[in-house]
Protein backbone atom coordinates (compact mmCIF):
# COMPACT_ATOMS: atom_id res chain seq x y z
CA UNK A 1 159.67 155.80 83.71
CA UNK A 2 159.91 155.90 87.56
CA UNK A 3 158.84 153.48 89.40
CA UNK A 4 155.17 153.81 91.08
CA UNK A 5 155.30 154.83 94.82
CA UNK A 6 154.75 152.42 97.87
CA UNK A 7 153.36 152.82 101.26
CA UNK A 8 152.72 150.60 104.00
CA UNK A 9 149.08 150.52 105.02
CA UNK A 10 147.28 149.20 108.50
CA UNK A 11 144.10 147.11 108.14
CA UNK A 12 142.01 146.31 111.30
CA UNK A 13 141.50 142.67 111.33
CA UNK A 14 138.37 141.18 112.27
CA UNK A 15 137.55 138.45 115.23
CA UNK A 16 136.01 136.15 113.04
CA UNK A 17 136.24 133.14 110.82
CA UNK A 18 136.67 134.49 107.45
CA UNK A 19 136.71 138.46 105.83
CA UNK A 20 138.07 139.68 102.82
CA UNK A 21 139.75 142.20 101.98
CA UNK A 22 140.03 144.35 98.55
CA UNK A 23 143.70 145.40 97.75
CA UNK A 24 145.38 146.51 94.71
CA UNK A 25 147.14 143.97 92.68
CA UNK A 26 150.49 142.57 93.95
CA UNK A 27 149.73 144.03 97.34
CA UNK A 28 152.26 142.61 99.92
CA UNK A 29 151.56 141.82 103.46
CA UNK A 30 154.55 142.49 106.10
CA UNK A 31 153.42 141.96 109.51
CA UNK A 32 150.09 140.87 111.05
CA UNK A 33 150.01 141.87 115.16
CA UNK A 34 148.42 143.61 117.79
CA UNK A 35 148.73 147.28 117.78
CA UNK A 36 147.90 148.68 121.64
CA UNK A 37 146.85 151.98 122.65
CA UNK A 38 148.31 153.88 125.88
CA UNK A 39 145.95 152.21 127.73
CA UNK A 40 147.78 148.58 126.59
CA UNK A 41 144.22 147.62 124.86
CA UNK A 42 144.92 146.46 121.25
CA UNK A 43 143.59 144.47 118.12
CA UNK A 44 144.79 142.58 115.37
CA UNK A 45 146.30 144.49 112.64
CA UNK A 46 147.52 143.94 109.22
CA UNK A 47 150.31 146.04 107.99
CA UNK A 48 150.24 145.84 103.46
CA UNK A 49 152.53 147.21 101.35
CA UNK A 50 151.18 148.79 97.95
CA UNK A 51 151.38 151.94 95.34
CA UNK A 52 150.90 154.74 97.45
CA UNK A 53 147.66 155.58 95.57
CA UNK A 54 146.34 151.64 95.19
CA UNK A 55 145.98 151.70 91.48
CA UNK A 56 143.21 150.67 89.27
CA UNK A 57 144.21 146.92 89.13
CA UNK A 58 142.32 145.28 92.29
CA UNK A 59 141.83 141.87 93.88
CA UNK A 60 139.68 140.78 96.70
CA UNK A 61 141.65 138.81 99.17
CA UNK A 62 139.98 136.18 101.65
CA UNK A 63 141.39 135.39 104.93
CA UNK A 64 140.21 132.90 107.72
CA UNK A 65 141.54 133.38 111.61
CA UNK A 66 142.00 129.96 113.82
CA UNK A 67 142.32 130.21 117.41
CA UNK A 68 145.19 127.49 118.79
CA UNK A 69 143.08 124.16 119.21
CA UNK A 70 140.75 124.55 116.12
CA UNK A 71 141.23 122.14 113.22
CA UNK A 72 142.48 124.04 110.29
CA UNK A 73 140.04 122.84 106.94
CA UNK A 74 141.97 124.52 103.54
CA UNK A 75 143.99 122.83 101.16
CA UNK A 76 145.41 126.27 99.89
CA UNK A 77 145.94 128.08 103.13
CA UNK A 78 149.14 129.82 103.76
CA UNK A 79 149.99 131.15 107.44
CA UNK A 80 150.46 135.06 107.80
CA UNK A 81 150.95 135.20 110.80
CA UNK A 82 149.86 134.25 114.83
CA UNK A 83 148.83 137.21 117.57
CA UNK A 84 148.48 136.96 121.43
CA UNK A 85 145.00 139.28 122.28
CA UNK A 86 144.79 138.33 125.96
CA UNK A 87 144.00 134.70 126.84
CA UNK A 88 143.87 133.91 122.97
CA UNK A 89 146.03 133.09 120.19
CA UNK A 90 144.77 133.47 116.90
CA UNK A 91 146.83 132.44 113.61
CA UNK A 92 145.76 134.01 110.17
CA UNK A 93 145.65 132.56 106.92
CA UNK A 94 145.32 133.85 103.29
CA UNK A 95 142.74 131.21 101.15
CA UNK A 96 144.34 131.34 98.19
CA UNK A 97 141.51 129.24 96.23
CA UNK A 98 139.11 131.99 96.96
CA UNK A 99 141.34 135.03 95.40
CA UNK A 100 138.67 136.77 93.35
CA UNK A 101 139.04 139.34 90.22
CA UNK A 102 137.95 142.45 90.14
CA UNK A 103 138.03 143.30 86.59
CA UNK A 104 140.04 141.21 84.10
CA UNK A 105 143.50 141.49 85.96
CA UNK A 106 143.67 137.87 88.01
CA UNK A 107 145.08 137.71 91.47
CA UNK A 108 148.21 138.01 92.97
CA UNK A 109 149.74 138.81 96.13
């Protein structure tokens, strides 16, 4: 059997504390940065690897965004990633303890 297809997919990424995200199962994040127009105005970005058509198997994926300065609170927190947007800095995090299910298929990532 061949192997399922995979793309690379851009997410927006919000200026704010925590979002989540739903991606298929085993999705794989490759780069978080700022994308910028022609104009040199940009946002936050996450670029995530998965099957081309995302599957039935999904997760919902939470992720909190620290600016340099703030205390980070999270025992399961692992660092994606940190972005210059102008004056700022802001360093993402996946929250691994609040991975939720969709389904009966667990979480991974």
């Amino acid at each position: 059997m061949a192997a399922a297809s995979r793309v690379i997919f851009k997410y927006p990424v919000p200026i704010t504390d925590t979002f989540e995200l739903e991606l298929p199962y085993g999705a794989n994040i490759c780069l978080f940065a700022v994308k910028k127009n022609d104009k040199g105005q940009g946002w936050p970005q996450l670029w995530i690897e998965h099957s081309a058509t995302g599957g039935d198997r999904r997760v919902m994926r939470r992720f909190r965004l620290f600016g340099t300065g703030r205390t980070i609170e999270g025992d399961e927190l692992v660092h994606v990633g940190s972005v210059i947007t102008g004056p700022r800095v802001w360093h993402l995090f996946e929250d691994l303890s609040a991975c939720k299910e969709i389904g009966s298929w667990g979480c991974a990532g």
